[in-house]
Protein backbone atom coordinates (compact mmCIF):
# COMPACT_ATOMS: atom_id res chain seq x y z
CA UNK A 1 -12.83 3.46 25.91
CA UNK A 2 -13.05 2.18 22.05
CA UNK A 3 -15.37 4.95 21.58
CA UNK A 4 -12.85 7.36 23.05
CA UNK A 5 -10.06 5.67 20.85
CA UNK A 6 -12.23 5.59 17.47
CA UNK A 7 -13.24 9.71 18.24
CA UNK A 8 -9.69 10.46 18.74
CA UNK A 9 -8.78 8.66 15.55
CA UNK A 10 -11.58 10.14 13.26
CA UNK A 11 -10.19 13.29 14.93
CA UNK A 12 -7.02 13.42 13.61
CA UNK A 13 -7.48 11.97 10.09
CA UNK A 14 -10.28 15.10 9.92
CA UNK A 15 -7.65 17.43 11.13
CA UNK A 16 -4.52 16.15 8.75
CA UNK A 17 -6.49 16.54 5.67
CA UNK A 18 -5.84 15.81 1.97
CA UNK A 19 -1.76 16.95 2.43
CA UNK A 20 -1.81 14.73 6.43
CA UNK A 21 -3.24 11.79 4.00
CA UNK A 22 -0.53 11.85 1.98
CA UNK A 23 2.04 12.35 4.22
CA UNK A 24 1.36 9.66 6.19
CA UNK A 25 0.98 7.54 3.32
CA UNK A 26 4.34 8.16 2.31
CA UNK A 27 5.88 7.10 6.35
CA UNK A 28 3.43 4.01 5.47
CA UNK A 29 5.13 3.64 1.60
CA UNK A 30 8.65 3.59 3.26
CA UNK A 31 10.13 0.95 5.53
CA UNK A 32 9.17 2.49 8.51
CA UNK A 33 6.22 0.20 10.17
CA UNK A 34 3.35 2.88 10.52
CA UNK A 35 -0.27 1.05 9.72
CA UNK A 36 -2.34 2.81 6.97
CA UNK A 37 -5.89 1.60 8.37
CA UNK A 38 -4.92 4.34 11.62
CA UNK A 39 -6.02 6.92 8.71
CA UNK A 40 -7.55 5.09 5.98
CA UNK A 41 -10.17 3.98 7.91
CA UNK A 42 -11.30 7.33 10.16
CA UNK A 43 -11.01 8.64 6.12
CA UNK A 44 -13.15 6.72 4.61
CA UNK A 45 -15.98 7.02 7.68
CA UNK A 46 -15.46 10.80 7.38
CA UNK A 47 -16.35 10.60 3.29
CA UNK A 48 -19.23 8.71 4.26
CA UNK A 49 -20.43 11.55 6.70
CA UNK A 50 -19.48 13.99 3.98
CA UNK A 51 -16.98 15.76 5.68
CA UNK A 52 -14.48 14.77 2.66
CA UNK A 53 -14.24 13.87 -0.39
CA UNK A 54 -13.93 10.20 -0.92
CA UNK A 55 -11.82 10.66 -4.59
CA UNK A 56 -9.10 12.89 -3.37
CA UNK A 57 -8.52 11.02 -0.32
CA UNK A 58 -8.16 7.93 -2.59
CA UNK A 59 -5.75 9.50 -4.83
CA UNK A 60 -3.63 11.25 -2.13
CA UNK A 61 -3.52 7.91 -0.25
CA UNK A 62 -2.58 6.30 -3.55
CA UNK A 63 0.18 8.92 -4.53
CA UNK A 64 1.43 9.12 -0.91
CA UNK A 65 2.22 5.06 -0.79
CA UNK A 66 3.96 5.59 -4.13
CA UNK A 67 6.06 8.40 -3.10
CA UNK A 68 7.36 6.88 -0.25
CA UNK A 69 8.01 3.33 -2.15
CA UNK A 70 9.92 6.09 -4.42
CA UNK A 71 12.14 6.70 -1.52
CA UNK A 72 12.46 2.92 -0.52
CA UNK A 73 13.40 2.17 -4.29
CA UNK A 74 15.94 5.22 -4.82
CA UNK A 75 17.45 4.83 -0.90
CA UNK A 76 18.09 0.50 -2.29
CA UNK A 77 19.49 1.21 -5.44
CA UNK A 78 21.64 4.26 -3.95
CA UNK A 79 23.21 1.33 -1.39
CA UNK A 80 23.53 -1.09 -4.41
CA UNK A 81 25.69 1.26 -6.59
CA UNK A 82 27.52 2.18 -3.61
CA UNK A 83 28.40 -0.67 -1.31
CA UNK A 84 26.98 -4.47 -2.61
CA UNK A 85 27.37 -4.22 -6.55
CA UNK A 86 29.29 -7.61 -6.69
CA UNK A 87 27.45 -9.52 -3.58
CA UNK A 88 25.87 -12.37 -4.36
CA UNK A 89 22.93 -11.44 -2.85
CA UNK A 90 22.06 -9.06 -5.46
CA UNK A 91 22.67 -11.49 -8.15
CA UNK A 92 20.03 -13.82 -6.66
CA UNK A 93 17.83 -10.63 -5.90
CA UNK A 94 18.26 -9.51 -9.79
CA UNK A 95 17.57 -13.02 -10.60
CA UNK A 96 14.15 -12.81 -9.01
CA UNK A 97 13.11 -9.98 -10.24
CA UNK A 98 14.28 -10.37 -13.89
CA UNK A 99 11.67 -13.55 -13.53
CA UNK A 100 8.97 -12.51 -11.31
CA UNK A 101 9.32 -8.68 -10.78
CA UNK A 102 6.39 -7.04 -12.46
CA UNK A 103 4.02 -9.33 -10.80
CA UNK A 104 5.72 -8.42 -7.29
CA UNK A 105 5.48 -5.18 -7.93
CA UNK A 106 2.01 -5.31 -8.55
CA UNK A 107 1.13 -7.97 -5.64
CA UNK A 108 3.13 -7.01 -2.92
CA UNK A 109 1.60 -3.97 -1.72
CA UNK A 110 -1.62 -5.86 -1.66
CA UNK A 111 0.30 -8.05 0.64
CA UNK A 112 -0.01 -6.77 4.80
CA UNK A 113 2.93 -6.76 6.14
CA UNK A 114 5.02 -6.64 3.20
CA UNK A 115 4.01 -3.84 0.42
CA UNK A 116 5.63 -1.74 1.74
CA UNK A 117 9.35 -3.29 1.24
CA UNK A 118 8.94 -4.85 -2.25
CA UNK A 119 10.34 -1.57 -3.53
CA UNK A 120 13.96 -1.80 -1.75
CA UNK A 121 14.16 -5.43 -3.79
CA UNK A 122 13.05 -3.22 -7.05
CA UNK A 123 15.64 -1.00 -6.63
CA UNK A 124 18.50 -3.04 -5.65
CA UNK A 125 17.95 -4.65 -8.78
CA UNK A 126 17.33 -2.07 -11.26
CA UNK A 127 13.95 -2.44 -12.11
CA UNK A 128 13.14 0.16 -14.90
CA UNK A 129 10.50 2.66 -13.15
CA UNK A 130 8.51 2.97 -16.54
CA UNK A 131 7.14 -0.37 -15.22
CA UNK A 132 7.79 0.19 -11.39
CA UNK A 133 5.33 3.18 -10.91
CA UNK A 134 2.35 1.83 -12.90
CA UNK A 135 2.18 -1.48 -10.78
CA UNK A 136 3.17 0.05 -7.32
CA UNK A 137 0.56 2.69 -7.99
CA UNK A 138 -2.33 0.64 -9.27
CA UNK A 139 -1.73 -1.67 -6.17
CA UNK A 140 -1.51 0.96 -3.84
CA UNK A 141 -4.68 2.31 -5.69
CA UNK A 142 -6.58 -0.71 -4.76
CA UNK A 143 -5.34 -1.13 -1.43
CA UNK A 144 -6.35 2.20 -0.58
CA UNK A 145 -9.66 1.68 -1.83
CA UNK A 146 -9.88 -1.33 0.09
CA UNK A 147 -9.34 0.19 3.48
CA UNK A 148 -11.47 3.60 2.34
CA UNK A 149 -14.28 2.05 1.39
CA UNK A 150 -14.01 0.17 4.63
CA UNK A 151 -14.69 2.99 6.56
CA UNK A 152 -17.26 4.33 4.77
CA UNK A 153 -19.54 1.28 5.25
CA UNK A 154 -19.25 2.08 8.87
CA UNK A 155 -19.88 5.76 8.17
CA UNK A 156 -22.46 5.67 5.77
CA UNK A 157 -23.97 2.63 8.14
CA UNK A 158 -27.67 1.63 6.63
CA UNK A 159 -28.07 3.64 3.75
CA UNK A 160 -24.98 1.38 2.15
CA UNK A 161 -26.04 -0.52 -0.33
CA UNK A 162 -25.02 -3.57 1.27
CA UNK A 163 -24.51 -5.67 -1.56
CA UNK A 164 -22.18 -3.52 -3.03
CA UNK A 165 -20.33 -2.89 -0.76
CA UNK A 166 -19.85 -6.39 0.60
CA UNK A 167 -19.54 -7.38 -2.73
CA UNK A 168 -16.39 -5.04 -3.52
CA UNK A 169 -14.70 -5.56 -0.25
CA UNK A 170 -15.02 -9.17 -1.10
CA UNK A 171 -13.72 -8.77 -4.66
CA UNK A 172 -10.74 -6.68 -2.91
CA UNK A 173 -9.88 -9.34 -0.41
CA UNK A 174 -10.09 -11.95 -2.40
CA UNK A 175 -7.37 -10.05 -4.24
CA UNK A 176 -5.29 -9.61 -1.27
CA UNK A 177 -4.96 -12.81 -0.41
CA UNK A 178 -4.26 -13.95 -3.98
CA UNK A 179 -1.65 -11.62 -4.14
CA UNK A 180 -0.40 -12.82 -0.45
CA UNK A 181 -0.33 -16.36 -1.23
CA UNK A 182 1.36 -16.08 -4.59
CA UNK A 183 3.96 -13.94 -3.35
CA UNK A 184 4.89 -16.23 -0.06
CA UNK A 185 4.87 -18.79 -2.34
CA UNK A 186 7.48 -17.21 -4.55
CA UNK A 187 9.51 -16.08 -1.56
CA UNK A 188 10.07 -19.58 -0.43
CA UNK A 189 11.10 -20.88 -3.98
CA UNK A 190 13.95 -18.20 -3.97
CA UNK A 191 15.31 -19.42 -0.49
CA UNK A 192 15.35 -22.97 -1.58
């Protein structure tokens, strides 16, 4: 049955391609819940097999998380300028982000669960997207990496040098849960 599930899964992220990457990286950049390892993962195996090519899928992955946090950011600040200018929720957003926004930006989409909503609190409070893009897309760089390179351990199976590869995926996790822990922590001072 897992065998069945992991075929049809390698499958489809074979079939979708460089375009289907980034695609569905955008649905998983946006607020809708769609998990990125459903395709980064079969990726990654495939670029270990050779069946693509481990850099474009990166960067498609990458661009794809940052287009749809694009949408997330434009859709917030859209509903800002329209409906909640004066609220005082967006004062105490703005607030935030005036403090700890560049480091969200960065962080959050290392953070599982919740990288891909740090853009709406970006955009409802104006954060200038010379410094927006950067961070969102060297996060999303490294989270795609992360769950690529995942993948192609499994693919490339014993001809991985091991302690490379363990080695990065433990210098990437070690990230991600630096990143997770900082940004819970900041989430709780704001609702104090």
């Amino acid at each position: 049955m897992l065998e069945h599930i992991i075929d049809v899964l390698v499958n489809f992220a074979n079939s979708i391609g460089y375009i289907g990457v980034y695609f569905y990286m955008l649905l998983v950049g946006t607020f809708i819940p769609v998990p990125s390892e459903l395709v980064l993962l079969p990726a990654g195996y495939l670029a270990a097999k050779g069946e693509k090519n481990l850099l474009l899928l990166w960067f498609s992955g990458a661009l794809g998380s940052l287009s749809g946090a694009l949408i997330n950011y434009f859709l917030a600040k859209w509903i800002v300028n329209r409906f909640l200018k004066d609220k005082p929720v967006i004062k105490k957003v703005t607030k935030f982000w005036k403090e700890h926004g560049k480091i969200s930006a960065f962080l959050a989409p290392l953070t599982p669960g919740l990288g891909q909503y740090i853009s709406i609190p970006a955009g409802l409070s104006h954060m200038p997207l010379r410094w927006f893009i950067p961070l969102t897309f060297s996060a999303n760089l490294i989270w795609v990496g992360f769950m690529l390179m995942i993948g192609y351990i499994f693919g490339a199976g014993e001809s991985a040098h091991k302690e490379v590869a363990y080695g990065s995926l433990v210098l990437l996790g070690g990230v991600i849960v630096i990143a997770s822990l900082y940004v819970f922590r900041e989430m709780k001072k704001t609702n104090k």
